[in-house]
Protein backbone atom coordinates (compact mmCIF):
# COMPACT_ATOMS: atom_id res chain seq x y z
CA UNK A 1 -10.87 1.67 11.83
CA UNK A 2 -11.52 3.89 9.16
CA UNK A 3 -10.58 2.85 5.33
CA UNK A 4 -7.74 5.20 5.00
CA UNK A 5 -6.55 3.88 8.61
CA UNK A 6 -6.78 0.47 6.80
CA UNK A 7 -4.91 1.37 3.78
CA UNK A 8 -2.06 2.81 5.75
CA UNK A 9 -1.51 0.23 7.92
CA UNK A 10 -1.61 -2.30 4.25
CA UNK A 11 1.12 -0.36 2.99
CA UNK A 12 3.43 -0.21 5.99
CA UNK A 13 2.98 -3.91 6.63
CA UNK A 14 4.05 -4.14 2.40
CA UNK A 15 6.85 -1.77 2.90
CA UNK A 16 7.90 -3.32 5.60
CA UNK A 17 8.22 -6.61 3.86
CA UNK A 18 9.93 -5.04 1.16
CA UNK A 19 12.40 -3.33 3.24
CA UNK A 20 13.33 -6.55 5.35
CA UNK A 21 13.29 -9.77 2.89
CA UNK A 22 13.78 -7.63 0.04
CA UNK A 23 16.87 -4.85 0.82
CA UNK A 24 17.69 -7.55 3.82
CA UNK A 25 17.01 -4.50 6.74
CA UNK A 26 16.41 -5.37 10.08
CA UNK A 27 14.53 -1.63 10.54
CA UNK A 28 13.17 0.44 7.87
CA UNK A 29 15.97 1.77 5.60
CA UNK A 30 16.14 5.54 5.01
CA UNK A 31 14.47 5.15 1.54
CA UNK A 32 11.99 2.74 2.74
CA UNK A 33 11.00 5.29 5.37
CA UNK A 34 10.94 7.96 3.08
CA UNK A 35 8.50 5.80 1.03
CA UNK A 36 6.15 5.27 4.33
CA UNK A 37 5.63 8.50 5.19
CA UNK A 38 5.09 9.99 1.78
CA UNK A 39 2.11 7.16 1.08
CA UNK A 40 0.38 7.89 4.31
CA UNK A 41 0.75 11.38 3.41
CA UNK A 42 -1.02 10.64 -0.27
CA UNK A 43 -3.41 8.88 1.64
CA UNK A 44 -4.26 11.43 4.15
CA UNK A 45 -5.13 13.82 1.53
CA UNK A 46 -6.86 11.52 -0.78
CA UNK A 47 -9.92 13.02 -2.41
CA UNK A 48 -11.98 10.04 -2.37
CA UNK A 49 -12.01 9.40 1.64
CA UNK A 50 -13.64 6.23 2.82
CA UNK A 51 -14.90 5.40 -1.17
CA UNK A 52 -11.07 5.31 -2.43
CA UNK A 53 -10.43 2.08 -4.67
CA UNK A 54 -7.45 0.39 -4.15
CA UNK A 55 -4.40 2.48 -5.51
CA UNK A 56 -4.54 -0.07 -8.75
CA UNK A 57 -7.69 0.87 -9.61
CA UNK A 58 -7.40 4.59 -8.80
CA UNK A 59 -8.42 7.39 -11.67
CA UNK A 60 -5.78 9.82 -10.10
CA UNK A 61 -2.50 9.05 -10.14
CA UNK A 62 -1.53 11.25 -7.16
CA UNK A 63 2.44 10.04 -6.50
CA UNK A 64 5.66 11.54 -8.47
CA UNK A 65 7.02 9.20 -10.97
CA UNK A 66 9.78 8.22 -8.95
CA UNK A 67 7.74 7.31 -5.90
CA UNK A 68 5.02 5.09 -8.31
CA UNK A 69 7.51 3.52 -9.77
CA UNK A 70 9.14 2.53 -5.95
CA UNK A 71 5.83 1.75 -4.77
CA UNK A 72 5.00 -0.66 -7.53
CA UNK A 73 8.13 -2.42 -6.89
CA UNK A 74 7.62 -2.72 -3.31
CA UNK A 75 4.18 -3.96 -4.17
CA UNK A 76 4.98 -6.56 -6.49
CA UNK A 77 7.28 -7.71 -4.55
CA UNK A 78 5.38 -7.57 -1.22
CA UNK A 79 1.48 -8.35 -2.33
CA UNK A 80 1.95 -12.02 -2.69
CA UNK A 81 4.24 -12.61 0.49
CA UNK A 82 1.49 -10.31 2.28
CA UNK A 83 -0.64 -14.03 2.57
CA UNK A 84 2.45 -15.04 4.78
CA UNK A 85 2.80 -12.10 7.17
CA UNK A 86 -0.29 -10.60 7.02
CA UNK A 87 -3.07 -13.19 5.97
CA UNK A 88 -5.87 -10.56 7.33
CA UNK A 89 -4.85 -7.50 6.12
CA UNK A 90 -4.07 -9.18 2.39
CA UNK A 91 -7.66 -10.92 2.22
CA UNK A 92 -9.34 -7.95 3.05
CA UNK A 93 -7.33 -5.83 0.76
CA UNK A 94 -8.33 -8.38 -2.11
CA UNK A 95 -12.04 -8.82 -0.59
CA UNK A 96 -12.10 -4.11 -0.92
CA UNK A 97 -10.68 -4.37 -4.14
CA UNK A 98 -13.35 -6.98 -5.70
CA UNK A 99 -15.80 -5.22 -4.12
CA UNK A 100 -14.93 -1.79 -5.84
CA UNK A 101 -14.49 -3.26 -9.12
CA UNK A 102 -18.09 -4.89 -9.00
CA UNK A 103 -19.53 -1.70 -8.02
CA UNK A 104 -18.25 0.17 -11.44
């Protein structure tokens, strides 16, 4: 699975969360949708390929206002319960961005 693959799949699990415990959906809200496809879409065309830091640590601040500011919601809400759901997916997220910032 490639690093983009891997980020994707992060932020669907976090929107996900978000979208359920959060907004109380049993499926993926319009909005919350909305938000899904335009990350993987950011992602897809990120610049930095298979070296992109985590979004946090990212130079280029590629989403519209309106989307950061959702997607920092859903992440603050979502990162810590991400231990919970997705145990995996949230240590190796953590593990990636450690790694980056040590490399800088």
């Amino acid at each position: 699975m490639t690093r983009i693959e891997r980020e994707k799949e992060t932020v669907s699990h976090m929107i996900r969360i978000y979208c359920r415990y959060k907004e109380g959906n049993k499926t993926l809200c319009p909005s919350c949708q909305q938000l899904l496809t335009y990350a993987h879409k950011r992602l897809e065309g990120c610049k930095f390929g298979e070296h992109k830091p985590t979004c946090k640590r990212c130079p280029i601040h590629c989403y519209r206002p309106d989307m950061k500011q959702k997607i920092q919601e859903v992440m603050r809400y979502s990162g810590p319960r991400m231990l919970l759901f997705h145990p995996w997916a949230a240590i190796r997220h953590l593990w990636q961005e450690k790694k980056r910032r040590s490399q800088q």
